[in-house]
C-alpha atoms as a PDB file:
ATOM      1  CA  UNK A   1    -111.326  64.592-133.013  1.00  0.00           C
ATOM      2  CA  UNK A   2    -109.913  60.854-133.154  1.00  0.00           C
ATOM      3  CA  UNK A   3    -106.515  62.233-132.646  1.00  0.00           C
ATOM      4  CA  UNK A   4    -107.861  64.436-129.649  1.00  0.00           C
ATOM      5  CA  UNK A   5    -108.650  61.227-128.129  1.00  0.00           C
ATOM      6  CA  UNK A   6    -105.913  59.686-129.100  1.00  0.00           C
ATOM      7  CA  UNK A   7    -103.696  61.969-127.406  1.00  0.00           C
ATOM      8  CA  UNK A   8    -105.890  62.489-124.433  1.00  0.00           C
ATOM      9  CA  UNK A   9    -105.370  58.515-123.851  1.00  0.00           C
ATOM     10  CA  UNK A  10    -101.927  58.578-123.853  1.00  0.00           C
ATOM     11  CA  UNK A  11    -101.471  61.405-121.514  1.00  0.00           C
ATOM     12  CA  UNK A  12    -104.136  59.169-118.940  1.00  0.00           C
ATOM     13  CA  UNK A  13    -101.595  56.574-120.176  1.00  0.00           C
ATOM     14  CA  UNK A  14     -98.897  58.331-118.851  1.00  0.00           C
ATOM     15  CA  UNK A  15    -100.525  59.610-115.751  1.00  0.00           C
ATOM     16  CA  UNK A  16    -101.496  56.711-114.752  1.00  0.00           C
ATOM     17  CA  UNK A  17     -97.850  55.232-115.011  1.00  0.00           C
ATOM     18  CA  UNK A  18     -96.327  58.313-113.461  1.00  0.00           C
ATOM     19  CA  UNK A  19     -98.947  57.708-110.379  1.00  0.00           C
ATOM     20  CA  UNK A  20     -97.795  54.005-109.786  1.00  0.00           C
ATOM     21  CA  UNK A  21     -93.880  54.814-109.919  1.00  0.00           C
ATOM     22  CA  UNK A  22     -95.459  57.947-107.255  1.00  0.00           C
ATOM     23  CA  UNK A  23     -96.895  55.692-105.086  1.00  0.00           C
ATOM     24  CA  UNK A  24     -94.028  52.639-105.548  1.00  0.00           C
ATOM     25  CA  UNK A  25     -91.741  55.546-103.753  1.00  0.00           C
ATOM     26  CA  UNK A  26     -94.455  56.539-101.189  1.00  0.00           C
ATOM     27  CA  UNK A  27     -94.421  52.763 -99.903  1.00  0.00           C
ATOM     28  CA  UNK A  28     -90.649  52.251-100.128  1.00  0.00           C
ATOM     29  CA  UNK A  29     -90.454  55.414 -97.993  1.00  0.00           C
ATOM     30  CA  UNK A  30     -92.752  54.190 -95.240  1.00  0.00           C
ATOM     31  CA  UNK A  31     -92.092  50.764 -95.214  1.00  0.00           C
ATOM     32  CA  UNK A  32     -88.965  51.599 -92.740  1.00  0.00           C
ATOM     33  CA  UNK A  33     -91.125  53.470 -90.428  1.00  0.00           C
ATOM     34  CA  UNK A  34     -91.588  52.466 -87.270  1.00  0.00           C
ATOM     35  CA  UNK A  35     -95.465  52.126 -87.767  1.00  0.00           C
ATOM     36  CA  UNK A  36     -95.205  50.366 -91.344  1.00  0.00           C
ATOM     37  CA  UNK A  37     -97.542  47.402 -90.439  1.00  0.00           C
ATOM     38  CA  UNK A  38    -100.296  50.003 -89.138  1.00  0.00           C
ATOM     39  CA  UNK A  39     -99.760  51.907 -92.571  1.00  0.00           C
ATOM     40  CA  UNK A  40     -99.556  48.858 -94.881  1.00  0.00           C
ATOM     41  CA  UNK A  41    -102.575  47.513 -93.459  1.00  0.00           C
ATOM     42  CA  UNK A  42    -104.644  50.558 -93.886  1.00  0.00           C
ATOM     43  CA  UNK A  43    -103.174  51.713 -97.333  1.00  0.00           C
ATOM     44  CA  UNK A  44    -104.024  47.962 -98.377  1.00  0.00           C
ATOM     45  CA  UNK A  45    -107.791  48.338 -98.712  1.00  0.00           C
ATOM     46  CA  UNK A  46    -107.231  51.114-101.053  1.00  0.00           C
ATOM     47  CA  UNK A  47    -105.912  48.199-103.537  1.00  0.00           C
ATOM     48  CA  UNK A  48    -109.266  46.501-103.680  1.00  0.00           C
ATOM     49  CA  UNK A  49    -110.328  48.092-106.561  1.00  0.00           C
ATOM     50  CA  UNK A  50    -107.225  47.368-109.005  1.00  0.00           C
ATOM     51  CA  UNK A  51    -106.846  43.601-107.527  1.00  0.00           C
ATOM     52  CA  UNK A  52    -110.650  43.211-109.045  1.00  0.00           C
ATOM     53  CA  UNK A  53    -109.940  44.850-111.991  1.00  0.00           C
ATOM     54  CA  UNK A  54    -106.507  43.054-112.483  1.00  0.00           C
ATOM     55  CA  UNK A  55    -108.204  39.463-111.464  1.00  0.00           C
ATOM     56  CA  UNK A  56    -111.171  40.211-114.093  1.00  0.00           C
ATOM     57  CA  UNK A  57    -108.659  41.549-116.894  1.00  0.00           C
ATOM     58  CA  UNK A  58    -107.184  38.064-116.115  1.00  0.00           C
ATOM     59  CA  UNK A  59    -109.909  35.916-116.040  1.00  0.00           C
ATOM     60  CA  UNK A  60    -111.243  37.619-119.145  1.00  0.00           C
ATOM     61  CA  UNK A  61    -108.046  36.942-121.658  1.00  0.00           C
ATOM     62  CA  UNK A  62    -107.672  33.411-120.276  1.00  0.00           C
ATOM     63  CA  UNK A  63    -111.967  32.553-121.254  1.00  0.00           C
ATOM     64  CA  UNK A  64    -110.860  34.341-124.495  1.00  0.00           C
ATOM     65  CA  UNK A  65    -108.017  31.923-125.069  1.00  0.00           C
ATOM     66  CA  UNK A  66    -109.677  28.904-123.602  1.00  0.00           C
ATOM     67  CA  UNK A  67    -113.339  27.816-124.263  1.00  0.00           C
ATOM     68  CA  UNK A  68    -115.103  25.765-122.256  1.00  0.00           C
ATOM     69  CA  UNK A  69    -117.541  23.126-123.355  1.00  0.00           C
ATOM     70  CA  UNK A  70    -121.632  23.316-122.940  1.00  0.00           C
ATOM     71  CA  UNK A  71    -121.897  27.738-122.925  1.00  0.00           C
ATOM     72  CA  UNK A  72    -118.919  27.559-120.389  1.00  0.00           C
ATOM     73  CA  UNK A  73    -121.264  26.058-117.909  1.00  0.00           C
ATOM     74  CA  UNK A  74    -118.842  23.131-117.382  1.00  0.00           C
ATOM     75  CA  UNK A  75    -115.046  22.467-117.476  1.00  0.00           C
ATOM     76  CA  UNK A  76    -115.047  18.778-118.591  1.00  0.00           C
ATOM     77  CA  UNK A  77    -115.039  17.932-122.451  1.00  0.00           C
ATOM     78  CA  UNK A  78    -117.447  14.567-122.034  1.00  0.00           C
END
């Protein structure tokens, strides 16, 4: 079973990867229409969701790597 879900990870893996190179065409391609802004604009709220997720995944690694003093309540060391 663990190497059911192993493999069922890396084929989301590669999904997912296979979906961003899929969508890095899909704005290449309409970027040199004439209604581009109009597009861009629109297709930009559908990037909400991974800007969140990549600004938590962020903020996550850099409170594992630095602690701050009294329960992370303050950023000052005195």
């Amino acid at each position: 079973q663990e190497l059911d879900n192993k493999k069922r990870i890396s084929h989301k893996k590669e999904e997912l990867y296979s979906l961003i190179e899929h969508v890095k065409s899909i704005i290449e391609e309409n970027s040199q229409q004439p209604n581009a802004k109009q597009w861009i604009n629109a297709s930009d709220k559908n990037f909400n969701s991974l800007r969140r997720m990549v600004d938590n995944c962020e903020k996550y690694n850099k409170r594992q790597k630095i602690q701050n003093t009294w329960r992370g309540q303050n950023h000052n060391t005195f």
